[in-house]
PDB file of N, CA and C in Angstrom:
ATOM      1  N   UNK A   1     120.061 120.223 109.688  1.00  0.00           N
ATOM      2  CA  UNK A   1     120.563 119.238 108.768  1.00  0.00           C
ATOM      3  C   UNK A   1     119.454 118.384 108.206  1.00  0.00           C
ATOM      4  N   UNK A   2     118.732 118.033 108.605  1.00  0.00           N
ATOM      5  CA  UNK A   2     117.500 117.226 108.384  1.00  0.00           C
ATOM      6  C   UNK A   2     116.585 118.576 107.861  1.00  0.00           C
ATOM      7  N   UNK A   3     115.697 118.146 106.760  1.00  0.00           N
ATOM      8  CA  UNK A   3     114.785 119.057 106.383  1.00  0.00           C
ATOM      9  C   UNK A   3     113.581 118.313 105.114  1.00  0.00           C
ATOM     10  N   UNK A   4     112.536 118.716 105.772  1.00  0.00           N
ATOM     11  CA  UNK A   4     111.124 118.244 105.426  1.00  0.00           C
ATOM     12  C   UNK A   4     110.581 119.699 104.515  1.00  0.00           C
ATOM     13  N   UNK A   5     110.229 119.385 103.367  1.00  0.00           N
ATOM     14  CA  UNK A   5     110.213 120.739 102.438  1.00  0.00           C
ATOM     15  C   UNK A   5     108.111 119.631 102.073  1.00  0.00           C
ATOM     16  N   UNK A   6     107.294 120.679 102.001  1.00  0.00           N
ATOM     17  CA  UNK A   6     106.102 120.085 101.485  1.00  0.00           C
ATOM     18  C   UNK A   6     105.485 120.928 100.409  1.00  0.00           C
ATOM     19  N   UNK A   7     105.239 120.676  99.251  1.00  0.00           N
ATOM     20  CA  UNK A   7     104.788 121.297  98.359  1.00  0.00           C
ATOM     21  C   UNK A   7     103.582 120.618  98.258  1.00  0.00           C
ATOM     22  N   UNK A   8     102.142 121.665  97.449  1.00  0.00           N
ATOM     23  CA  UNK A   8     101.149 120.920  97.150  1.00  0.00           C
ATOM     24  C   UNK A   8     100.174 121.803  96.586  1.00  0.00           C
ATOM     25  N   UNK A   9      99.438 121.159  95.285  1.00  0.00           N
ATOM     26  CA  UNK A   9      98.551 122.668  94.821  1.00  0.00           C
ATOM     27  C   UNK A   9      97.329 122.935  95.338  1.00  0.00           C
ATOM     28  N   UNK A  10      97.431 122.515  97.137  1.00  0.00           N
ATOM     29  CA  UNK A  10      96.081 123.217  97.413  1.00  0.00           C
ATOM     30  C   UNK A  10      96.427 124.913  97.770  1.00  0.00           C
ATOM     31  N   UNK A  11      95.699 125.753  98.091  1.00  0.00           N
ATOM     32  CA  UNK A  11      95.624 127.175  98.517  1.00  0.00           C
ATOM     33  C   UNK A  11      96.391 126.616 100.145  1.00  0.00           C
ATOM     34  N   UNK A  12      96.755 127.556 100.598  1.00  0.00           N
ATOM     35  CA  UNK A  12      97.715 127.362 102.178  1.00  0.00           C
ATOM     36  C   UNK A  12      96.207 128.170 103.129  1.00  0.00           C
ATOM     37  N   UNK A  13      95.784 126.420 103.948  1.00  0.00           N
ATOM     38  CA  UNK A  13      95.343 126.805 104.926  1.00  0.00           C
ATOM     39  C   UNK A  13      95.487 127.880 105.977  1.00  0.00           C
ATOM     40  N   UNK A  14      95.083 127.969 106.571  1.00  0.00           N
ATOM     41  CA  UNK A  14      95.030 129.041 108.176  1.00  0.00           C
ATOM     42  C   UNK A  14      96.430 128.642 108.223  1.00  0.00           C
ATOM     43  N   UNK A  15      97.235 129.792 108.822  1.00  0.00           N
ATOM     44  CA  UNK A  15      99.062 130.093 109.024  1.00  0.00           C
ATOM     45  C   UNK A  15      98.891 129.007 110.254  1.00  0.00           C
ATOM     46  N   UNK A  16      97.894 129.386 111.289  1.00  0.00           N
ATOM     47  CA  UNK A  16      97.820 128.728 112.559  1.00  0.00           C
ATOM     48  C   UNK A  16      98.229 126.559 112.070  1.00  0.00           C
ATOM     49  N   UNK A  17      97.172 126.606 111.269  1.00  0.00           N
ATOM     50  CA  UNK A  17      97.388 124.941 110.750  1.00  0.00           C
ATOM     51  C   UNK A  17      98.378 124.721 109.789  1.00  0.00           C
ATOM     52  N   UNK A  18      99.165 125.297 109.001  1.00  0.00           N
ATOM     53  CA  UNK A  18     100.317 125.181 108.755  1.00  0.00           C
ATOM     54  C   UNK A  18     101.611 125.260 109.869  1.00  0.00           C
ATOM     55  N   UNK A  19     101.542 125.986 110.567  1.00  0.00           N
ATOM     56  CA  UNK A  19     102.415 125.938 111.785  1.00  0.00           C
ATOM     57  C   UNK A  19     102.333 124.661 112.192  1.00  0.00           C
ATOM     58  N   UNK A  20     101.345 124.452 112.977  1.00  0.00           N
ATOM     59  CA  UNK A  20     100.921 123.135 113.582  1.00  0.00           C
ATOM     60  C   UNK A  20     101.232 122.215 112.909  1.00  0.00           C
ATOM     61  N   UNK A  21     101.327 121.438 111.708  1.00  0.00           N
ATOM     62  CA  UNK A  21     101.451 120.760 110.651  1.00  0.00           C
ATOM     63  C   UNK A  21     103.181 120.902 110.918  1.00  0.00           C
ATOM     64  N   UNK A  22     103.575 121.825 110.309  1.00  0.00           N
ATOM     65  CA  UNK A  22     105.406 122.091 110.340  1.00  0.00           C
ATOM     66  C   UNK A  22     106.249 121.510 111.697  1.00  0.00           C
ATOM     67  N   UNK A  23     105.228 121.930 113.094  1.00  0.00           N
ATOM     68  CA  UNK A  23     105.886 121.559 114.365  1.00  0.00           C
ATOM     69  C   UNK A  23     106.033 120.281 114.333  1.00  0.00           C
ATOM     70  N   UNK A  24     104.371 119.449 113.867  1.00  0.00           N
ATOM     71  CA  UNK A  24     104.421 118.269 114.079  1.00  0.00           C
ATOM     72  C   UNK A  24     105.564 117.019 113.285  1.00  0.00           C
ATOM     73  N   UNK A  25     105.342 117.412 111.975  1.00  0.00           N
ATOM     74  CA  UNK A  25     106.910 117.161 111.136  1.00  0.00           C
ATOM     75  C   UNK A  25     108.155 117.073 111.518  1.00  0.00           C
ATOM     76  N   UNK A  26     108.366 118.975 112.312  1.00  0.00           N
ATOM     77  CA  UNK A  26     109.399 118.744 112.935  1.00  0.00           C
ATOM     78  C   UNK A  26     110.405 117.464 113.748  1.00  0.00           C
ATOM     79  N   UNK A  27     109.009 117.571 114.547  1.00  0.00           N
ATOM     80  CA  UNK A  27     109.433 116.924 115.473  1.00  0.00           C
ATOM     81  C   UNK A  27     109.505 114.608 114.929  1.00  0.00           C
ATOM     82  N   UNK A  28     108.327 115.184 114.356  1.00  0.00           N
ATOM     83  CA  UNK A  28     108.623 113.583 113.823  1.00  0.00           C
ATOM     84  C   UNK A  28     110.221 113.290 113.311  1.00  0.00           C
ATOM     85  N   UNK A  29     110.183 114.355 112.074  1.00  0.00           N
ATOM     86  CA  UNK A  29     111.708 114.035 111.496  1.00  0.00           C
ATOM     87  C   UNK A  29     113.226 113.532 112.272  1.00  0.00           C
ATOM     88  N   UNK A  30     112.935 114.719 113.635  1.00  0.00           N
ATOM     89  CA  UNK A  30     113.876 113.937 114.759  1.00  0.00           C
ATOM     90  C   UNK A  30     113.640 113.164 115.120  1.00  0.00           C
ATOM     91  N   UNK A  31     113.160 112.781 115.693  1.00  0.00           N
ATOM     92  CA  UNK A  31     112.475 110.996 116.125  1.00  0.00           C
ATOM     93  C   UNK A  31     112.653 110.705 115.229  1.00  0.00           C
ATOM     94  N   UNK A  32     112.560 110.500 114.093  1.00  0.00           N
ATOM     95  CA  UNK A  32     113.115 109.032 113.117  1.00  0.00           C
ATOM     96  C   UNK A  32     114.641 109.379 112.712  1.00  0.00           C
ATOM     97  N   UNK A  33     115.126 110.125 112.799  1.00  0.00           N
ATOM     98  CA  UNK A  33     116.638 110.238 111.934  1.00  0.00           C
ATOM     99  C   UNK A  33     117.811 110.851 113.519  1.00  0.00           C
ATOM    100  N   UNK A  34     116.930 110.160 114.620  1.00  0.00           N
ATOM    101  CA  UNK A  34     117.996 110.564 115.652  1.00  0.00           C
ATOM    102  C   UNK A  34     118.860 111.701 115.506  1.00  0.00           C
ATOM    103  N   UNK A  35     118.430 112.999 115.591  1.00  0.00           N
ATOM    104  CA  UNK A  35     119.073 114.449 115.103  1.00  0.00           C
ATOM    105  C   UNK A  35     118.307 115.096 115.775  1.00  0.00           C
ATOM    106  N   UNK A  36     119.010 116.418 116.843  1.00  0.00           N
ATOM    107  CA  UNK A  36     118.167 117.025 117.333  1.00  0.00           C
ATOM    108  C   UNK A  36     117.280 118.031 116.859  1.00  0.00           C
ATOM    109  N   UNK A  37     116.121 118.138 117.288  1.00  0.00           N
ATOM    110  CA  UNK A  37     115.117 118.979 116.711  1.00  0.00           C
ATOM    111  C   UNK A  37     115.504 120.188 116.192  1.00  0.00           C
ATOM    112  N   UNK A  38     116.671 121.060 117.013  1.00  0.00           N
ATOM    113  CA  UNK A  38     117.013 122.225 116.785  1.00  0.00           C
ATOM    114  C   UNK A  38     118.208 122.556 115.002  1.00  0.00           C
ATOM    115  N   UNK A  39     118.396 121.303 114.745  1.00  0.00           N
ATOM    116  CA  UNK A  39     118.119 121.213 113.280  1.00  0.00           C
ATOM    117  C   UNK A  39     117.906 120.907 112.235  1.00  0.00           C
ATOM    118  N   UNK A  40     116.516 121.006 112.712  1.00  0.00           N
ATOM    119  CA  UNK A  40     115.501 120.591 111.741  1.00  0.00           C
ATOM    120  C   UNK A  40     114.970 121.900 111.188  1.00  0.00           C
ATOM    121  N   UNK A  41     114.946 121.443 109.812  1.00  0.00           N
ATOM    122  CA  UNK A  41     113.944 122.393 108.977  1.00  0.00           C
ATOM    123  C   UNK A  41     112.891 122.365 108.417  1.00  0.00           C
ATOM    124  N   UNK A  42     111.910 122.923 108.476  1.00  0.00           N
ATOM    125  CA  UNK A  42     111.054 122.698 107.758  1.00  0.00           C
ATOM    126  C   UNK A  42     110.022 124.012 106.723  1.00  0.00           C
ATOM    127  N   UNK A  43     109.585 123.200 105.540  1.00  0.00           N
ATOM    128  CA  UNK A  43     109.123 124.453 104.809  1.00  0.00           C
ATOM    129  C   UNK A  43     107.787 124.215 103.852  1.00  0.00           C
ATOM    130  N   UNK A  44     106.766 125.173 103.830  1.00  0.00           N
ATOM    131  CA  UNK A  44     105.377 124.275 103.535  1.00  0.00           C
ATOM    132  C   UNK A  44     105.640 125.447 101.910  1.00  0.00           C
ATOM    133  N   UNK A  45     105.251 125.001 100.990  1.00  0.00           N
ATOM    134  CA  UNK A  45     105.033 125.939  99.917  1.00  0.00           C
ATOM    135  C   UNK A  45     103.424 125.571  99.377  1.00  0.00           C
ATOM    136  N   UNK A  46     102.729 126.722  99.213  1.00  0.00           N
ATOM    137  CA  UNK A  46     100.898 125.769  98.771  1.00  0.00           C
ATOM    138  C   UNK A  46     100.835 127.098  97.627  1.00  0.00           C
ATOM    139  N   UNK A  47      99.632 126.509  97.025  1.00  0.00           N
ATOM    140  CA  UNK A  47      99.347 126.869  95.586  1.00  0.00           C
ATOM    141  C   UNK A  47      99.994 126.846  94.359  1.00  0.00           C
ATOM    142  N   UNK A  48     101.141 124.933  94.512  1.00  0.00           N
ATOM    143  CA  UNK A  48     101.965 125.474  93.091  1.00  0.00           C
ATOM    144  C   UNK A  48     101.077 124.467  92.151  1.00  0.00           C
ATOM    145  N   UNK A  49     100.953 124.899  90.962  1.00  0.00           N
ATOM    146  CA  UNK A  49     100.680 124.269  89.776  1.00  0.00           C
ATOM    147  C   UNK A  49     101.172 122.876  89.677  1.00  0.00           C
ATOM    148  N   UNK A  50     100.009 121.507  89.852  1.00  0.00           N
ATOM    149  CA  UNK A  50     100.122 119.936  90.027  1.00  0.00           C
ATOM    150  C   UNK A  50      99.471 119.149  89.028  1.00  0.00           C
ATOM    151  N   UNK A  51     100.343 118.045  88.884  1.00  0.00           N
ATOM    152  CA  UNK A  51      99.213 116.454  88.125  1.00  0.00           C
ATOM    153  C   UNK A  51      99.594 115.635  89.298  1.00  0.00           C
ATOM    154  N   UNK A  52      98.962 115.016  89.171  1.00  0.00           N
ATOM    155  CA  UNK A  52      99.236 113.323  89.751  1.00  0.00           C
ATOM    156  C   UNK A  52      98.323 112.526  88.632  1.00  0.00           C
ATOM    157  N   UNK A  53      98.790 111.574  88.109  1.00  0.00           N
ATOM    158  CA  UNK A  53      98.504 110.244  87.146  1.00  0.00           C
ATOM    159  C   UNK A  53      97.350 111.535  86.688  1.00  0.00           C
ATOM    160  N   UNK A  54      97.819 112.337  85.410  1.00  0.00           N
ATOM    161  CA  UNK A  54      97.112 113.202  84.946  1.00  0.00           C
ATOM    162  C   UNK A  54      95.876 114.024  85.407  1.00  0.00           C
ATOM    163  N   UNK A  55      95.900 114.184  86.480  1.00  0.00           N
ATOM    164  CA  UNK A  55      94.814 114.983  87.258  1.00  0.00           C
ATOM    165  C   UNK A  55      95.349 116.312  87.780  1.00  0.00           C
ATOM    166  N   UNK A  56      94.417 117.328  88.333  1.00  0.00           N
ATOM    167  CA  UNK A  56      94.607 118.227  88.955  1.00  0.00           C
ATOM    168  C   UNK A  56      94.095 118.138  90.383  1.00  0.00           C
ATOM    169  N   UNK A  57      93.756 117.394  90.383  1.00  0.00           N
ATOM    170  CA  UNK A  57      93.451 117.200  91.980  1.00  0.00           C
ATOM    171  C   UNK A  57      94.374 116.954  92.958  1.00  0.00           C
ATOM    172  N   UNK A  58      93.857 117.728  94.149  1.00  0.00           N
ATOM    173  CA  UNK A  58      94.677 118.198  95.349  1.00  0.00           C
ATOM    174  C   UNK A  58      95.617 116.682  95.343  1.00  0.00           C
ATOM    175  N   UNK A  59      97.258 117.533  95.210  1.00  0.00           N
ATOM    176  CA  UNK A  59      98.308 116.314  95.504  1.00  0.00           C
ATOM    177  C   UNK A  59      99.132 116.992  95.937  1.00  0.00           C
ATOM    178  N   UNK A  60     100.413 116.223  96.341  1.00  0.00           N
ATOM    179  CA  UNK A  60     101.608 116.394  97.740  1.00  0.00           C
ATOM    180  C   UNK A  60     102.874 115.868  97.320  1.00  0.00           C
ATOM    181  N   UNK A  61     103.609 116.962  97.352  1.00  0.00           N
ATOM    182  CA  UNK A  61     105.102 116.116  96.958  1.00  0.00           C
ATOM    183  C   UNK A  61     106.351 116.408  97.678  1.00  0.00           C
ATOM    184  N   UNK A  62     106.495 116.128  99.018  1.00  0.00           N
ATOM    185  CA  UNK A  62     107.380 116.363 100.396  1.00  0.00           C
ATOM    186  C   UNK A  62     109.005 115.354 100.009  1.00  0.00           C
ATOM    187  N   UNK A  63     109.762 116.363 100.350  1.00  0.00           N
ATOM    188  CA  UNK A  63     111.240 116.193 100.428  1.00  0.00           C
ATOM    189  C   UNK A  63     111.303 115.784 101.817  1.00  0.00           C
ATOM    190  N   UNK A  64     112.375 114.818 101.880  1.00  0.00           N
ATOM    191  CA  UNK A  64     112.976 114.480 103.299  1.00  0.00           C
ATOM    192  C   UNK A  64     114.412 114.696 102.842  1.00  0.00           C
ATOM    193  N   UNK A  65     115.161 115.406 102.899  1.00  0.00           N
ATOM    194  CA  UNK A  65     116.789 114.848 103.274  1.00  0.00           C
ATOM    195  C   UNK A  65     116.996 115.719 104.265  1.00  0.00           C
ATOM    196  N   UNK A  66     118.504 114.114 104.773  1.00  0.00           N
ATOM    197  CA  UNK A  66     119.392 114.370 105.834  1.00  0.00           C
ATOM    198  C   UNK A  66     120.771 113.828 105.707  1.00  0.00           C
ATOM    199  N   UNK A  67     121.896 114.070 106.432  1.00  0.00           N
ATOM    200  CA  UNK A  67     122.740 113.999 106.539  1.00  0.00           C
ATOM    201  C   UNK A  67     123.224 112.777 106.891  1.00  0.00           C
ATOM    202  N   UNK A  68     123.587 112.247 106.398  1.00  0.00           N
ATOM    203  CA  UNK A  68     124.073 110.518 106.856  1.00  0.00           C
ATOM    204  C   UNK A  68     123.165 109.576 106.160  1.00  0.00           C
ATOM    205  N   UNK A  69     122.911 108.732 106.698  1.00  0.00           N
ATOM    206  CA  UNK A  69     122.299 107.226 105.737  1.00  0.00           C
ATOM    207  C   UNK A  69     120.844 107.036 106.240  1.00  0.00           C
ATOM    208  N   UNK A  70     120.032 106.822 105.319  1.00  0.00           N
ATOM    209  CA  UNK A  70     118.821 106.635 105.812  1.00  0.00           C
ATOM    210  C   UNK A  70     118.542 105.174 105.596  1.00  0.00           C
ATOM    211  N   UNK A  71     117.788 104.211 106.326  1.00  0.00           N
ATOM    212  CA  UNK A  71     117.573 103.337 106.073  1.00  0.00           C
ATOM    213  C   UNK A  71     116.382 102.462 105.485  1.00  0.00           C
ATOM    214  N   UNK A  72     115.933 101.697 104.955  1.00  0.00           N
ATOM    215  CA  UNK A  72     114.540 101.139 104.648  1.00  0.00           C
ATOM    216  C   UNK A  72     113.549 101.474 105.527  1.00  0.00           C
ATOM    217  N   UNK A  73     113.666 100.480 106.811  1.00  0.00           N
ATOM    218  CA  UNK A  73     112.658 100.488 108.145  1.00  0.00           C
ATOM    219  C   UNK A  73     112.699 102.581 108.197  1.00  0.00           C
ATOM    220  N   UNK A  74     113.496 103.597 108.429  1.00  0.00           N
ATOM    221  CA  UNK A  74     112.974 104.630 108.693  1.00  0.00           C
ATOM    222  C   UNK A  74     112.298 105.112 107.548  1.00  0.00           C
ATOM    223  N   UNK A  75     112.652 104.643 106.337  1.00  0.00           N
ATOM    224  CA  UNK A  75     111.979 105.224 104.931  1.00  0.00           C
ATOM    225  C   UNK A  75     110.268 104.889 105.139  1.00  0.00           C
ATOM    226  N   UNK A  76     110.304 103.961 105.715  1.00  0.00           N
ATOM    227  CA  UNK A  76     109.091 103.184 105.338  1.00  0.00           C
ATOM    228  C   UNK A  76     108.068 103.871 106.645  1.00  0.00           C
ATOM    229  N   UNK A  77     108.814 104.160 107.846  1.00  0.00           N
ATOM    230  CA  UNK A  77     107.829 104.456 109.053  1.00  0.00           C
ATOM    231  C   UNK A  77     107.630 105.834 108.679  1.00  0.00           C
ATOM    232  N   UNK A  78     109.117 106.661 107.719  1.00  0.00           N
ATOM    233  CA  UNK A  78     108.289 107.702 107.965  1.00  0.00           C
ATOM    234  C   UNK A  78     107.270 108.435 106.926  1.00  0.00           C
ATOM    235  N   UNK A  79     107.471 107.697 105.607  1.00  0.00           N
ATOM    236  CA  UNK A  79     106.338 107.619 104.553  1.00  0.00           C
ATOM    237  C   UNK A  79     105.029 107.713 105.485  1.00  0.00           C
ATOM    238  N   UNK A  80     104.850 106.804 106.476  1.00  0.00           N
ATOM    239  CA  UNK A  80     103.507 106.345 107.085  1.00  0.00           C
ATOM    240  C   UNK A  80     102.819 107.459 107.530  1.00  0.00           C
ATOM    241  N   UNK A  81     103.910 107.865 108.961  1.00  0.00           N
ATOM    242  CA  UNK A  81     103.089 109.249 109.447  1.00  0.00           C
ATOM    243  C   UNK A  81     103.387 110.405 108.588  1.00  0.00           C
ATOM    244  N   UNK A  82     103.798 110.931 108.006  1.00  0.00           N
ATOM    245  CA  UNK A  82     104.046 112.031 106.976  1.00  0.00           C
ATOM    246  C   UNK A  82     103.267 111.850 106.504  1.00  0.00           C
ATOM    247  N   UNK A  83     102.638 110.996 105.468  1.00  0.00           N
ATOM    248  CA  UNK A  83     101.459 110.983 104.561  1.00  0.00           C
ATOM    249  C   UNK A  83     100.045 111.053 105.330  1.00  0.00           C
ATOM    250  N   UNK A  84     100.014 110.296 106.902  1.00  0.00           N
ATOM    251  CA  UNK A  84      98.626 110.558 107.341  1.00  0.00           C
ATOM    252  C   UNK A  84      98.867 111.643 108.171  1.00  0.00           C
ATOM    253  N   UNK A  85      99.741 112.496 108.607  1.00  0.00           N
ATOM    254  CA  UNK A  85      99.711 113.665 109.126  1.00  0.00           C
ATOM    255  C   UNK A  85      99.184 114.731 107.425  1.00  0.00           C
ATOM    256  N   UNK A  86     100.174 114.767 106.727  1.00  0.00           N
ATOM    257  CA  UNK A  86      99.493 115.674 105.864  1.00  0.00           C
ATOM    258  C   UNK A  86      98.126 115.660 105.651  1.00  0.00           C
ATOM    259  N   UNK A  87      97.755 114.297 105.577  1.00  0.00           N
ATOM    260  CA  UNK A  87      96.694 113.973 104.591  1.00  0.00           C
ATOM    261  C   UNK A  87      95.442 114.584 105.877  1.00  0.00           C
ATOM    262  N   UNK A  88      95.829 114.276 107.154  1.00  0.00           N
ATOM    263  CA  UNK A  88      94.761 114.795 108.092  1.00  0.00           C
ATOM    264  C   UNK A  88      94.781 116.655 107.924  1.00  0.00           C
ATOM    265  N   UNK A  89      95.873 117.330 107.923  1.00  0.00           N
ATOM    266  CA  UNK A  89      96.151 118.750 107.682  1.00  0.00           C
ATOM    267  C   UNK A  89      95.625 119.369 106.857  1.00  0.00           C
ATOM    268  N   UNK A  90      95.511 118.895 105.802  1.00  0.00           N
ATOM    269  CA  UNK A  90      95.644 119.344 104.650  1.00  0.00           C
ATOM    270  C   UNK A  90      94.422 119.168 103.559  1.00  0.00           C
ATOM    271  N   UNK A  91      94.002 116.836 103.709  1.00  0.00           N
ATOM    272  CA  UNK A  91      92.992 116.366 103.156  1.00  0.00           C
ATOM    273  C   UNK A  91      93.248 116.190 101.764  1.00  0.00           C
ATOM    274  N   UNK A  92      94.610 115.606 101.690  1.00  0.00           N
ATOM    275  CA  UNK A  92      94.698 115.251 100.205  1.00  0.00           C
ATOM    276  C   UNK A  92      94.980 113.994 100.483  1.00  0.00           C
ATOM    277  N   UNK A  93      94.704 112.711 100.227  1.00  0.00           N
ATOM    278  CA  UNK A  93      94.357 111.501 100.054  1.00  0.00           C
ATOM    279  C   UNK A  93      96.072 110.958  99.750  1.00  0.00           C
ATOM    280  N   UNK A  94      96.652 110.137 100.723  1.00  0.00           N
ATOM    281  CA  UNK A  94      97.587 109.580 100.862  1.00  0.00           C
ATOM    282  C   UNK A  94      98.578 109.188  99.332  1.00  0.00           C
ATOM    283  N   UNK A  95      97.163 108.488  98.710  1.00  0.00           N
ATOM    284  CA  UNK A  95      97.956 108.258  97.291  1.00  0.00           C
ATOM    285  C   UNK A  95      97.943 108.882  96.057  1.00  0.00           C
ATOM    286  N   UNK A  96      97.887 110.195  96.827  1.00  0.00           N
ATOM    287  CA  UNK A  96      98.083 111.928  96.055  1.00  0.00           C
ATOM    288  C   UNK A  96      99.686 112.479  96.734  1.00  0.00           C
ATOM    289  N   UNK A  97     100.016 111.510  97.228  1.00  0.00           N
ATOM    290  CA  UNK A  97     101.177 112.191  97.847  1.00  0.00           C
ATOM    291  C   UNK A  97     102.766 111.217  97.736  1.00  0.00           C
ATOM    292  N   UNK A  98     103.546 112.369  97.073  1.00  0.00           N
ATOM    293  CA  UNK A  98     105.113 111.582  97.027  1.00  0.00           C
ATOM    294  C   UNK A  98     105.940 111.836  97.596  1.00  0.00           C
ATOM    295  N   UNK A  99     106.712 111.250  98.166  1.00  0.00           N
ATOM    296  CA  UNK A  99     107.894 111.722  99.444  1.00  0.00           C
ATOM    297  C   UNK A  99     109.410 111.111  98.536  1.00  0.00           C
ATOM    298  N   UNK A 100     110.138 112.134  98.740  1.00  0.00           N
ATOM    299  CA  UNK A 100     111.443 111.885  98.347  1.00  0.00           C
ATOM    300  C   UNK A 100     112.594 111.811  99.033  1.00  0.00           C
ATOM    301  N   UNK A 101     112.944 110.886  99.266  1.00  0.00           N
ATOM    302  CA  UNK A 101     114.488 110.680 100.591  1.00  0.00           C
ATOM    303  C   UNK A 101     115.315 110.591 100.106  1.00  0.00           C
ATOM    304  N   UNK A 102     116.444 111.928 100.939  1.00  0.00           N
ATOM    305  CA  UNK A 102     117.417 111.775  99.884  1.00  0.00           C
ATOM    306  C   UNK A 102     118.621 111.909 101.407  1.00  0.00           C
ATOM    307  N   UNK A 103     119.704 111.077 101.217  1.00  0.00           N
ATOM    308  CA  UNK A 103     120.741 111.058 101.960  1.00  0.00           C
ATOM    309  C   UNK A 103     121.804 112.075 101.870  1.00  0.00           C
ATOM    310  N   UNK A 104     122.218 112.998 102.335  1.00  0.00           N
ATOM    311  CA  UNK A 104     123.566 114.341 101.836  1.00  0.00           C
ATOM    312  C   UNK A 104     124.962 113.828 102.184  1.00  0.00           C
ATOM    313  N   UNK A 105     125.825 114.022 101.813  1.00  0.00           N
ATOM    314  CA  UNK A 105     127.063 113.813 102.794  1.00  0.00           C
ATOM    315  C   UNK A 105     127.292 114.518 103.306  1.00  0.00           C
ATOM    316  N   UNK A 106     127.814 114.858 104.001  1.00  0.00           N
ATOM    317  CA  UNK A 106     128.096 115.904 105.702  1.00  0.00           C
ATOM    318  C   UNK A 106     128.876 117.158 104.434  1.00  0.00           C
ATOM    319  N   UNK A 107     129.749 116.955 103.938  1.00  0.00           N
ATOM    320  CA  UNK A 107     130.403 118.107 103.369  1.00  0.00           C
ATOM    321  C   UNK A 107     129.513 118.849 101.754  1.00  0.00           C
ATOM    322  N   UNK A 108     128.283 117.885 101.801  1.00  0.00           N
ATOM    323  CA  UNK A 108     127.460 118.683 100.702  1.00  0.00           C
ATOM    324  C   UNK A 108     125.899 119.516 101.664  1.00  0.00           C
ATOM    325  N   UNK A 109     126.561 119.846 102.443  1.00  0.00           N
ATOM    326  CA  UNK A 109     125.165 120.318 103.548  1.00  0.00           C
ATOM    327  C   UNK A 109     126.024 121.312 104.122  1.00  0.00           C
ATOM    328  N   UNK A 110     125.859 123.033 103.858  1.00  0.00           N
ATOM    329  CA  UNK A 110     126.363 123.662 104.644  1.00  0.00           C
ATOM    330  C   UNK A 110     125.230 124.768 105.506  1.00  0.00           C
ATOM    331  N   UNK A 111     125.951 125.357 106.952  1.00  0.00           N
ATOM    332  CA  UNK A 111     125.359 125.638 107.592  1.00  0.00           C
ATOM    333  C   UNK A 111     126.062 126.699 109.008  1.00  0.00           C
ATOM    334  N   UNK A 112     125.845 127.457 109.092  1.00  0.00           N
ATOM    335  CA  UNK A 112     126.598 128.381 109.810  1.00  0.00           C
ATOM    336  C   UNK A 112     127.900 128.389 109.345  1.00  0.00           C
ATOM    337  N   UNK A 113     128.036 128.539 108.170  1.00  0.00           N
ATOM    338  CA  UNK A 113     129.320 129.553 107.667  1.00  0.00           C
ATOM    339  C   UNK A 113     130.388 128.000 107.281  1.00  0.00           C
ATOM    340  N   UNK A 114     129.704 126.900 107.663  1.00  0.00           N
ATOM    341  CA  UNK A 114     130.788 125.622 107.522  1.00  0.00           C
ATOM    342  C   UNK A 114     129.932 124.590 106.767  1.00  0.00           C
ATOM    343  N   UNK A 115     130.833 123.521 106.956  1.00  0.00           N
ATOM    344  CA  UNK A 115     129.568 122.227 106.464  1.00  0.00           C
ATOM    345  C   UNK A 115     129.262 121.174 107.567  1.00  0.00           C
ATOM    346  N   UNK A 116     129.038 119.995 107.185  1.00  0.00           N
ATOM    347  CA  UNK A 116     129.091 119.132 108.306  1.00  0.00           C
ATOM    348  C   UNK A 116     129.670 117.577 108.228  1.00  0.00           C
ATOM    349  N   UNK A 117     130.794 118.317 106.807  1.00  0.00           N
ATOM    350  CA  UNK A 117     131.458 116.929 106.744  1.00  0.00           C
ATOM    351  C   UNK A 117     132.784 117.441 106.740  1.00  0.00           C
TER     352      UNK A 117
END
């Protein structure tokens, strides 16, 4: 239900440091949105075609949604480590990077054959 999607136009590091990167997400995303890890998603896409404030230089544009209500205080903690986890992974400079939170309602999120509203 929770899912961390990261797009960005660098080339996709070593599979090994993308993994690593994805686990670590993972697991953050549960820890902040109280949801167990087991569903969580996560998905790295690299080499797509980018600007940031008219540039081509290496930038980041990560989805967060989840199911239920997100709040300020978690918006804000998890901007924090998301951006310096990527930015250590990856090395694209924090304010190359946009995060989008988006709240679902349980019955617009489906998942094993049902939804979750």
């Amino acid at each position: 239900m929770p899912l961390i999607k990261v797009q960005t136009s660098i080339a996709s590091p070593a599979q090994s440091a993308v993994e690593d990167l994805l686990k670590r997400l993972s697991a953050g995303l549960a820890k902040h949105t109280s949801k167990p890890e087991s569903y969580v998603m996560t998905a790295f896409e690299p080499g797509i075609t980018m600007t940031f404030g008219g540039s081509t230089d290496p930038a980041c544009y990560i989805e967060i949604k989840s199911v239920g209500t997100l709040n300020a205080s978690q918006t804000q903690a998890m901007s924090q480590e998301f951006c310096a986890q990527v930015s250590a992974a990856l090395g694209i400079p924090t304010n190359r990077t946009y995060i989008e939170f988006a709240d679902a309602k349980g019955f617009m999120w489906g998942w094993n054959g049902t939804t979750f509203g």
